[in-house]
Protein backbone atom coordinates (compact mmCIF):
# COMPACT_ATOMS: atom_id res chain seq x y z
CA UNK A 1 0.00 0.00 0.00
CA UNK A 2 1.55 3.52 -0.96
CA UNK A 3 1.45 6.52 1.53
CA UNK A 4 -1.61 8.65 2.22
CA UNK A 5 -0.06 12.28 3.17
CA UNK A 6 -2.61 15.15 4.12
CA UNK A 7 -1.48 18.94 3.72
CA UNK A 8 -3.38 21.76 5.22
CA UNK A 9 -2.41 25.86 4.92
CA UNK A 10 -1.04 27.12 7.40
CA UNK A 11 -2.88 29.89 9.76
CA UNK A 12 0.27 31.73 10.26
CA UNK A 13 0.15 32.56 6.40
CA UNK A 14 -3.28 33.77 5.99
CA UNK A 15 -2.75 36.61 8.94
CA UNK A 16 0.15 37.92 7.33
CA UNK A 17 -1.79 38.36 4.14
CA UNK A 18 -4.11 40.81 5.23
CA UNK A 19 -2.28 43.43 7.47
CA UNK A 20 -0.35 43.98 4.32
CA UNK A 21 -3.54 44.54 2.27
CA UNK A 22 -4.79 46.82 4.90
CA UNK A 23 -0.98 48.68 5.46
CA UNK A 24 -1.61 49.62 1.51
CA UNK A 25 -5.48 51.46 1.47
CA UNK A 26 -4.09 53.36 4.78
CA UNK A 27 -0.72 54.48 2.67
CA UNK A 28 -3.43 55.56 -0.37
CA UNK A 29 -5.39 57.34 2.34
CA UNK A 30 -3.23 59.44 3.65
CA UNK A 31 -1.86 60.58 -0.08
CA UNK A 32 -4.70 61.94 -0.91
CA UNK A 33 -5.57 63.41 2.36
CA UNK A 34 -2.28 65.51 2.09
CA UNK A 35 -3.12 66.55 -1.83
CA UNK A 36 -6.12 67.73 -0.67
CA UNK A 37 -4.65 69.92 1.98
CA UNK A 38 -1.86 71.18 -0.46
CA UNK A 39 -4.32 72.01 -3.24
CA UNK A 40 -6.61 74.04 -0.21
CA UNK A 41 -3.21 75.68 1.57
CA UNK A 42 -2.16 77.02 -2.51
CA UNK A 43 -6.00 78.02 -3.08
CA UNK A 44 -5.65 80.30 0.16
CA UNK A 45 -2.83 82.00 -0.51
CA UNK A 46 -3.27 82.39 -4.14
CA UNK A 47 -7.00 84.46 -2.94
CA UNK A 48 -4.79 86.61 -0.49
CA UNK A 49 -2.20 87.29 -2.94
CA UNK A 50 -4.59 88.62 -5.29
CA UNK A 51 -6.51 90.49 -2.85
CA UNK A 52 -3.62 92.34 -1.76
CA UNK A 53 -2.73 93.06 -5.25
CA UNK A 54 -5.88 95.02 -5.72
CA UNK A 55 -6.38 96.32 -2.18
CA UNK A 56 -3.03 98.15 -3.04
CA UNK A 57 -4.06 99.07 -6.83
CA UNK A 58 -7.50 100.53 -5.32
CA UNK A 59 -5.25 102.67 -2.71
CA UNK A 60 -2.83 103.48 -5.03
CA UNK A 61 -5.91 104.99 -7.43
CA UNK A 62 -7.43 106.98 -4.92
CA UNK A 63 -4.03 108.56 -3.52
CA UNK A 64 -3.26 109.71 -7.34
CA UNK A 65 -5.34 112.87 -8.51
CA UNK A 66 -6.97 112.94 -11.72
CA UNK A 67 -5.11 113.94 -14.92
CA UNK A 68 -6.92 116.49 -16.76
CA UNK A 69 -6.43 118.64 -19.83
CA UNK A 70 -6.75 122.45 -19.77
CA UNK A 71 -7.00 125.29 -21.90
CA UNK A 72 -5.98 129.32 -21.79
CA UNK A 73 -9.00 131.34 -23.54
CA UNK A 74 -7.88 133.68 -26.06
CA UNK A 75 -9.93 137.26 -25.17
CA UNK A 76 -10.40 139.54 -27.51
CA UNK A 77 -13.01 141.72 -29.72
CA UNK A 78 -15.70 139.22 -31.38
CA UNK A 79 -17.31 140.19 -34.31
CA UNK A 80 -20.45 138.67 -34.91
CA UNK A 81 -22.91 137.42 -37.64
CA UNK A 82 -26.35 135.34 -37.49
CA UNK A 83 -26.18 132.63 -39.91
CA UNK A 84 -29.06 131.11 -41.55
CA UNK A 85 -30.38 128.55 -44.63
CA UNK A 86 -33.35 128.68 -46.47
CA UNK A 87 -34.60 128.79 -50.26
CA UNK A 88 -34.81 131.47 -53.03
CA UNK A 89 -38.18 131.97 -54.34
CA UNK A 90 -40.23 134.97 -55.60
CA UNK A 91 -41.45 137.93 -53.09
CA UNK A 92 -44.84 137.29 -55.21
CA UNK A 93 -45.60 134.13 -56.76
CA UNK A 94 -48.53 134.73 -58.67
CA UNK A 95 -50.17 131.42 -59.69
CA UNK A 96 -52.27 132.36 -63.28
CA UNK A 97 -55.18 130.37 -64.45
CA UNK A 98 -58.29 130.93 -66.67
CA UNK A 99 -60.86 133.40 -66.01
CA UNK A 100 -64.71 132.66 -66.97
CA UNK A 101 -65.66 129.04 -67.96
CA UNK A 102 -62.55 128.02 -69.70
CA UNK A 103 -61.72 125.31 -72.36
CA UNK A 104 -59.05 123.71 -74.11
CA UNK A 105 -55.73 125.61 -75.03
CA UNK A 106 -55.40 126.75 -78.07
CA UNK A 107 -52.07 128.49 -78.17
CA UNK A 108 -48.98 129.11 -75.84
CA UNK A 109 -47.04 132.32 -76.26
CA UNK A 110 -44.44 132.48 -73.75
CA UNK A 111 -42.00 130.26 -71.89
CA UNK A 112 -40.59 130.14 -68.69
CA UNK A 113 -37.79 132.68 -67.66
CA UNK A 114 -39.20 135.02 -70.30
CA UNK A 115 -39.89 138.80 -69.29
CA UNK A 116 -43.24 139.98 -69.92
CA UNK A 117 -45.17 143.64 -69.51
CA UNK A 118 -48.69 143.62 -67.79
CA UNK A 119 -51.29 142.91 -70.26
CA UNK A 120 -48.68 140.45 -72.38
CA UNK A 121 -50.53 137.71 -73.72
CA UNK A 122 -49.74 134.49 -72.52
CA UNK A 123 -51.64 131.98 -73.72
CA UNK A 124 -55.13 131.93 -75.87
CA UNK A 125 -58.00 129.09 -75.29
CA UNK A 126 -60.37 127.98 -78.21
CA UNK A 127 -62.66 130.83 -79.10
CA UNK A 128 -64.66 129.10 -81.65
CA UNK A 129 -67.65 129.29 -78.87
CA UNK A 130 -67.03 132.43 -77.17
CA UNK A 131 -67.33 134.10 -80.87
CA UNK A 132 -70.31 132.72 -81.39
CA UNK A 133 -72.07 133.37 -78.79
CA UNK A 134 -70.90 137.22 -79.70
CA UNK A 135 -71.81 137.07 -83.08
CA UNK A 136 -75.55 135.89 -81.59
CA UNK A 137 -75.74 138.95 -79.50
CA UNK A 138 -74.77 141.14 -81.83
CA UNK A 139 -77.46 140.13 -84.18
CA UNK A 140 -80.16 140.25 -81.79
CA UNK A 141 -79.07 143.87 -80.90
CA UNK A 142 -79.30 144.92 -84.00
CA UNK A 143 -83.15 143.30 -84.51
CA UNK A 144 -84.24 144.77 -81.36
CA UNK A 145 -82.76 148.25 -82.25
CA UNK A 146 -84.79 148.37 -85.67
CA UNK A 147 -88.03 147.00 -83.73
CA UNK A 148 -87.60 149.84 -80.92
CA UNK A 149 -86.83 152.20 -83.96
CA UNK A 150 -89.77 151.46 -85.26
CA UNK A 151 -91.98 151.68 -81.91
CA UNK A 152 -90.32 155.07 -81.48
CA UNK A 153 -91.71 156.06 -84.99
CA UNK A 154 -94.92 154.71 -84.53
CA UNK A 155 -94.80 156.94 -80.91
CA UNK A 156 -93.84 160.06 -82.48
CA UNK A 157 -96.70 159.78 -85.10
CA UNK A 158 -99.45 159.32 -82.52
CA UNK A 159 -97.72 162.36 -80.74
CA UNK A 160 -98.08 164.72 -83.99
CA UNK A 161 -101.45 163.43 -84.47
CA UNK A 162 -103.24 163.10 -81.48
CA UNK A 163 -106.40 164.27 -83.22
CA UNK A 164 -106.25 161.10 -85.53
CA UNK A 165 -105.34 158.76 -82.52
CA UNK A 166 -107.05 158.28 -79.40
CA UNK A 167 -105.50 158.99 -76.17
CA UNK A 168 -105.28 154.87 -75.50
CA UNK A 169 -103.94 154.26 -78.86
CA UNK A 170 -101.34 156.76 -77.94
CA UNK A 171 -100.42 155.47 -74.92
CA UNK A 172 -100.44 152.09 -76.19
CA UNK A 173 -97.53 153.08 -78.73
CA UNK A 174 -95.58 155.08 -75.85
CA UNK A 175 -95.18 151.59 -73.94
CA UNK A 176 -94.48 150.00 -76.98
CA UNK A 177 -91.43 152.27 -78.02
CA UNK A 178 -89.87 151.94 -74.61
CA UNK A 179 -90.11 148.40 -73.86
CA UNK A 180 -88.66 148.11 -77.18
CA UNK A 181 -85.86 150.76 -75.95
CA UNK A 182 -85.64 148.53 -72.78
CA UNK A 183 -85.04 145.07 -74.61
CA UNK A 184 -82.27 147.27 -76.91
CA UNK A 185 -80.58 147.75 -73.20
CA UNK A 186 -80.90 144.00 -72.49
CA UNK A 187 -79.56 143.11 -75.60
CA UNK A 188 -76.34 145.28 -74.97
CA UNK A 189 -75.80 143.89 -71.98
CA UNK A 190 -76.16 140.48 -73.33
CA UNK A 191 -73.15 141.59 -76.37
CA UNK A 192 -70.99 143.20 -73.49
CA UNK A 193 -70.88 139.49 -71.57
CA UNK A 194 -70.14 137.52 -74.61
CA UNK A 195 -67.42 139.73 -75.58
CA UNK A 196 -66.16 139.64 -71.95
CA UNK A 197 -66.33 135.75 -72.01
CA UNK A 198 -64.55 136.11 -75.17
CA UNK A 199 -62.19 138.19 -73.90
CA UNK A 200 -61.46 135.77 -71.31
CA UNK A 201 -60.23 132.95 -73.79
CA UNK A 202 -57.21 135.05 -73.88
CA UNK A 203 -54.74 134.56 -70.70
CA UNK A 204 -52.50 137.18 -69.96
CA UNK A 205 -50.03 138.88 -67.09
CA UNK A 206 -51.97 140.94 -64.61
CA UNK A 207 -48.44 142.76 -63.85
CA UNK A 208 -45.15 142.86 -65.19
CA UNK A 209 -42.51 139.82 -64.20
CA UNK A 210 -41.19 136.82 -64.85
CA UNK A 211 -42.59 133.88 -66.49
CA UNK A 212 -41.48 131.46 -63.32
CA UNK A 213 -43.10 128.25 -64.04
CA UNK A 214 -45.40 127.24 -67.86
CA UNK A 215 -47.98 123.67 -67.54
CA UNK A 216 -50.11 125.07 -70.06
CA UNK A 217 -49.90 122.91 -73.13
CA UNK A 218 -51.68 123.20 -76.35
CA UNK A 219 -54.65 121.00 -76.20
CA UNK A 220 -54.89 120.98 -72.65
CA UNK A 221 -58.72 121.53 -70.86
CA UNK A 222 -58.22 124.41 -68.65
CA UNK A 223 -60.73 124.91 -65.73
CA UNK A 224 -61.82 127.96 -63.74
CA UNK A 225 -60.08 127.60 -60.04
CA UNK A 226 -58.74 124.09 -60.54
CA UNK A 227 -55.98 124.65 -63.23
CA UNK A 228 -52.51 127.02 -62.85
CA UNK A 229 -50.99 127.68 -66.28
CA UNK A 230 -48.15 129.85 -65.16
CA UNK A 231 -46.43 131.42 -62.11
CA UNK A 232 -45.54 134.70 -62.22
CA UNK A 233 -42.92 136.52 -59.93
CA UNK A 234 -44.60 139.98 -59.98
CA UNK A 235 -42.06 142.85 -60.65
CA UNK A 236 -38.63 140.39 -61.32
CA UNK A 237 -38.63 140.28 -57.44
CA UNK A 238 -36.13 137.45 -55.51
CA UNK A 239 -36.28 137.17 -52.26
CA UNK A 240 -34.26 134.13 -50.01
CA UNK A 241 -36.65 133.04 -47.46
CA UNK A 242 -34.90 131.43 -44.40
CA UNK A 243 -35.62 130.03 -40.72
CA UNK A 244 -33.70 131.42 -37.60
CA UNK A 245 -33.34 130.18 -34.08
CA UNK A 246 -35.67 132.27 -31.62
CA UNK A 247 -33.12 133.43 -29.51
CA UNK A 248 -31.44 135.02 -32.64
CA UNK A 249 -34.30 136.98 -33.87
CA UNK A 250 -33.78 139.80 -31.88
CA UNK A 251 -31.07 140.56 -33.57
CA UNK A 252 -32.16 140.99 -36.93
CA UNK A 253 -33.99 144.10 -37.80
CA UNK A 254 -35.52 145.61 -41.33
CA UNK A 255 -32.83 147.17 -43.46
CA UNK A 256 -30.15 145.22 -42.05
CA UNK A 257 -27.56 144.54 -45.34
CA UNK A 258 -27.41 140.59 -45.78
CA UNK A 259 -24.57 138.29 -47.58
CA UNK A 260 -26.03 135.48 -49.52
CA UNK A 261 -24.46 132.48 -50.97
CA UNK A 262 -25.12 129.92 -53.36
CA UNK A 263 -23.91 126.47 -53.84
CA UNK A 264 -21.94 126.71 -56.74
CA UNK A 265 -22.58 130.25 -58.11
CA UNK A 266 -18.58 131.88 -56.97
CA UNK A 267 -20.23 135.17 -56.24
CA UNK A 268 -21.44 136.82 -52.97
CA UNK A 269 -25.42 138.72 -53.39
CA UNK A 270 -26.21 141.01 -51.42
CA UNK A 271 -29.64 141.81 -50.27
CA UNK A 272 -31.62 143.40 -47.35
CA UNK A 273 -33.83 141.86 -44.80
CA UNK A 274 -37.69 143.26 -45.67
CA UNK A 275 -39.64 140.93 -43.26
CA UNK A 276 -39.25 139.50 -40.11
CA UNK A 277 -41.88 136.47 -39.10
CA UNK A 278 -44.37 138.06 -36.32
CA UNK A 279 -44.59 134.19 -34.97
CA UNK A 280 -42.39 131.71 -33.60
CA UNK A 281 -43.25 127.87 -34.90
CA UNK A 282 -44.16 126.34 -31.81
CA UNK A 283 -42.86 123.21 -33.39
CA UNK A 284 -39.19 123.71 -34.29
CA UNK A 285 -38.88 126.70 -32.28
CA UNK A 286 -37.60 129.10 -35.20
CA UNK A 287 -39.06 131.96 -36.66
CA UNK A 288 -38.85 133.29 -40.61
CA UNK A 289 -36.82 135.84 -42.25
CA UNK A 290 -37.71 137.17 -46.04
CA UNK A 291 -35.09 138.39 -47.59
CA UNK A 292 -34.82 140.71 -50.74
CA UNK A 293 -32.39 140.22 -53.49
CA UNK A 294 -32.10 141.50 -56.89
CA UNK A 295 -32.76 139.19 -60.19
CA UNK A 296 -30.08 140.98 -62.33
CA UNK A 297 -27.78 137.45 -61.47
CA UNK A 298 -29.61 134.47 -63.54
CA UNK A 299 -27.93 132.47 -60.87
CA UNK A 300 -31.18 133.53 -58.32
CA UNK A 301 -32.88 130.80 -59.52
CA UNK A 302 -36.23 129.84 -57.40
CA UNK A 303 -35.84 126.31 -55.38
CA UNK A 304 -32.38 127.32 -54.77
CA UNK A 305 -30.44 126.19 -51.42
CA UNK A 306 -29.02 129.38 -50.09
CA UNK A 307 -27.17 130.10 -46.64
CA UNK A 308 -26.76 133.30 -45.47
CA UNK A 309 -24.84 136.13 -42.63
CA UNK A 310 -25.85 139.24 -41.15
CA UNK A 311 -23.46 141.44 -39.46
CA UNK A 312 -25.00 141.96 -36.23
CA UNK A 313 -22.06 143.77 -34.31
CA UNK A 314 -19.32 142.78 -32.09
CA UNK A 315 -18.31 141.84 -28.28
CA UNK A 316 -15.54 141.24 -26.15
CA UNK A 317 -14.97 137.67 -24.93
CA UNK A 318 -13.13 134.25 -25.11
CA UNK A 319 -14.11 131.07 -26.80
CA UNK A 320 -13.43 127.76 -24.90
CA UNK A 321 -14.42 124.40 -25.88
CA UNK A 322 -18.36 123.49 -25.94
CA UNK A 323 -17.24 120.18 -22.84
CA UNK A 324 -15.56 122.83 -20.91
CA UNK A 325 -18.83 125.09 -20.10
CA UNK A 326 -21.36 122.90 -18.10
CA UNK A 327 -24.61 123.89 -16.26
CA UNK A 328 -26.91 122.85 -13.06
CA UNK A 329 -29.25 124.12 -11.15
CA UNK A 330 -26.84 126.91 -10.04
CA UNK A 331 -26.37 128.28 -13.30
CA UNK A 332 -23.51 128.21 -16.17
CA UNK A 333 -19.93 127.54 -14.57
CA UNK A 334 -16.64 126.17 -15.84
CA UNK A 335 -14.02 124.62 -13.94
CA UNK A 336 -9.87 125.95 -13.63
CA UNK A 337 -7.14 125.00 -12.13
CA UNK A 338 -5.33 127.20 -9.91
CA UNK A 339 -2.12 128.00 -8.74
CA UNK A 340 -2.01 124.97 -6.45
CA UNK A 341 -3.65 122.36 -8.71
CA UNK A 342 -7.34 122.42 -7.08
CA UNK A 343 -9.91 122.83 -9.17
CA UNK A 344 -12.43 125.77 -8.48
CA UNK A 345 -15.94 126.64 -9.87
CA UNK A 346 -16.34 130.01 -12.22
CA UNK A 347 -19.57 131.09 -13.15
CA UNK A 348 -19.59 132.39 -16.66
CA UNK A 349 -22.24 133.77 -19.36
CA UNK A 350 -22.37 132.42 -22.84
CA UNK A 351 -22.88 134.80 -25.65
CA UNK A 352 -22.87 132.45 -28.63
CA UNK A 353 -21.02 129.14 -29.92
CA UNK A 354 -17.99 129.35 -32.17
CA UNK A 355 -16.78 126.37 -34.58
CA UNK A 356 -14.16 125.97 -31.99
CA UNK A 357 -16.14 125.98 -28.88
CA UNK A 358 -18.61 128.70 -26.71
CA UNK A 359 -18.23 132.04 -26.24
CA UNK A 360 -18.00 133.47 -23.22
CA UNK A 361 -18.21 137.08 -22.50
CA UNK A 362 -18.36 136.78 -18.60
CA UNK A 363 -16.62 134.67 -16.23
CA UNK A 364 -13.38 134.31 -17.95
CA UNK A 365 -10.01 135.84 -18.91
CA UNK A 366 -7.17 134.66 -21.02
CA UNK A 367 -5.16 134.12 -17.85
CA UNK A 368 -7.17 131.45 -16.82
CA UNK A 369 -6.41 127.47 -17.05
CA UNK A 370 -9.82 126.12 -18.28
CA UNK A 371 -10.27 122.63 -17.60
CA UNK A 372 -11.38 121.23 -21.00
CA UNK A 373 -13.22 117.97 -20.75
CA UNK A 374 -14.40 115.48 -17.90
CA UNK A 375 -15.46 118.66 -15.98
CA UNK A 376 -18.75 116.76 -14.76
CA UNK A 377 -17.03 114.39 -13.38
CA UNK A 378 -14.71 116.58 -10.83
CA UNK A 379 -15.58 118.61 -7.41
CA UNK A 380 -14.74 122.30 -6.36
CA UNK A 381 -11.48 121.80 -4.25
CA UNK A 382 -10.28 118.61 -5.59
CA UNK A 383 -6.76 117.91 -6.44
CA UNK A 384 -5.98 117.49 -10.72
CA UNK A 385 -2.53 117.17 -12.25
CA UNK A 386 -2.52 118.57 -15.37
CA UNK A 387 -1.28 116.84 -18.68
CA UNK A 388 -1.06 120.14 -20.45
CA UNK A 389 -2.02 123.48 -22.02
CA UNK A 390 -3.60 124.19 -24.62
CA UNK A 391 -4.03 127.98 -25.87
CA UNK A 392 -7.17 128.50 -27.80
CA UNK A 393 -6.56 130.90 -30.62
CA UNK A 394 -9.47 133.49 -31.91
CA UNK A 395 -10.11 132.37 -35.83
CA UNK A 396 -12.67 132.90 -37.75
CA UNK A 397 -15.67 130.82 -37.80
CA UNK A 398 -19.33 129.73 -37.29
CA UNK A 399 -20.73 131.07 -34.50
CA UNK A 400 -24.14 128.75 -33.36
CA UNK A 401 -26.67 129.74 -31.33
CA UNK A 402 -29.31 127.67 -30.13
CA UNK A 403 -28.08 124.64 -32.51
CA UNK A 404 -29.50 126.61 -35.54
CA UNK A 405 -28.47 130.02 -36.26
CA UNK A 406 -24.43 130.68 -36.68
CA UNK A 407 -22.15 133.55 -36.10
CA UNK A 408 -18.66 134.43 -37.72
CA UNK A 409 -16.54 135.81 -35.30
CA UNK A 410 -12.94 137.17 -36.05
CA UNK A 411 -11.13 137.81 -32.56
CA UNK A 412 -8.94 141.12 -32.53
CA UNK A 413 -6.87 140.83 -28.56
């Protein structure tokens, strides 16, 4: 018989097994217990870093003053114009039509730009009708004439005779004669209108002028009231009508010599202001201005753009940039800088606008250091440095006031 041999593990074995399985997931454990803590200790001190990065940056900013730019005005004499737009047309645009009960155009005789003398003949309409409704009238004149020459006759007979005729025949023939003398009157009348009607086929200038504007063609149906043949400019007269701002009308008065221009024409016309708008538009805030020019120039062409200036004296001041003049409840002010960099408040008066800036004529000298821009967002007293200076020199320009009207100024010191 062989040998029977039984193994068996051994206890000891087993044990030591598992505390070195268990020694491992403590050795993991604590790893990534002491990432964790690193990655937490970095975050912290990463956040204060920062935090004292802009704590300082903050302090830093609101230890520095502001850096600002500033101007010296320029003072001296400003002559002044009000400055305005608007459109040639005619002083009187006198629309012509037919007069009576019209009908279709016959003829044309003038064209527009043409001269013409009151009376001139402008155009003619068909007077085929007109004629003969004349022609009518005329012959029923001339019947009634013969019968209320023969009533008279018969009158004057009975008259010479008035033992032959009774006193009723008599009388019979003196109402005879004049209601024949009476429909001799009506008849008359009746010739005088159908001459007048044909008198009207003929259309032509109540005044003398210019021909402005000619619709009328031959063949054309022209209507009483509904149709406009020509426009007339009565007497050659051009005028530029233009809008001004309300605060500028005052300055304008009648008479006052005027500079026009035209886009394109290289000439300067001169005219004089005739009318002055009694009303303000309540809409844009602007009244009118008419303007008289003379139509020697063909350039005065009605429809025409025009701008135009009128001289309306001079001042003394200084012109500063439009973001250096600001405004509150207080009033108009500017801010400066002064001798030890703090800023103080000056309240000044504003005559006008220049193409450079505003006027001033109050509040302000040339020795002055005007702060230029980012006024609103500085404080009386507060401490600027400033970046530089800038001298504002008087040229000439456009002077606005309101936003609508201009003014040239030339500055004299």
């Amino acid at each position: 018989m062989g040998n029977l041999t039984v193994s068996a593990n051994d206890p000891s074995d087993s044990a030591s097994g598992s505390n070195k399985h268990g020694s491992n997931k403590h050795r993991v454990r604590r790893w990534l217990l002491g990432v964790v803590l690193g990655l937490a200790i970095a975050g912290a001190i990463g956040w204060w870093v920062i935090s004292r990065s802009n704590a300082s940056a903050a302090n830093k900013d609101a230890t520095t003053p502001p850096l600002v730019t500033v101007v010296r005005p320029k003072l001296g004499e400003i002559t002044a114009a009000v400055s305005l737009t608007g459109i040639i047309s005619a002083q009187n645009d006198m629309p012509i039509g037919v007069d009576g009960e019209g009908g279709r155009i016959a003829d044309v005789l003038v064209e527009a730009g043409d001269r013409v003398k009151k009376g001139r003949l402008l155009a003619r309409l068909d007077p085929f009708v007109a004629q003969s409704q004349v022609d009518a009238a005329a012959a029923s004149l001339e019947e009634l004439r013969a019968s209320a020459a023969v009533a008279q006759a018969e009158y004057s007979r009975a008259e010479r005779a008035r033992d032959v005729f009774s006193v009723e025949d008599a009388e019979r023939r003196h109402t005879t004669a004049i209601t024949a003398q009476a429909k001799v009157k009506l008849a008359e009348a009746q010739l005088t209108e159908a001459r007048t009607r044909l008198e009207r086929t003929n259309v032509s200038a109540p005044s003398d002028g210019v021909v402005l504007t000619r619709t009328a063609e031959v063949g054309q149906i022209a209507l009483p009231g509904t149709s406009v043949l020509f426009h007339l400019a009565k007497n050659a007269a051009i005028e530029m009508r233009g809008q001004v701002a309300e605060q500028d009308v005052t300055w304008l008065k009648i008479g006052q010599a005027v500079k026009v221009y035209l886009d394109g024409a290289p000439q300067t016309f001169i005219g004089h202001i005739w009318q002055i708008g009694a009303v303000i538009d309540p809409g844009t805030r602007q009244g009118s201005v008419r303007i008289a020019l003379p139509y020697a120039d063909p350039n005065l062409r009605p429809g025409a753009f025009a701008r135009a200036d009128v001289d309306v004296g001079t001042s003394r001041g200084v012109i500063v940039p439009q973001t250096a003049v600001l405004s509150d409840d207080a009033g108009t002010y500017a801010f400066i800088v002064d001798t030890d960099q703090h800023v103080v408040r000056r309240a000044v008066k504003v005559g006008g606008a220049h193409a450079e800036g505003l006027i001033v004529t109050a509040g302000l000298n040339d020795e002055l250091r005007v702060i230029a821009i980012a006024g609103a967002f500085l404080r009386a007293g507060e401490r600027v440095n400033v970046a530089n200076d800038v001298s504002v020199a008087g040229q000439s320009g456009a002077l606005v006031n309101g936003g609508s009207a201009t003014q040239t100024t030339a500055l004299t010191p």
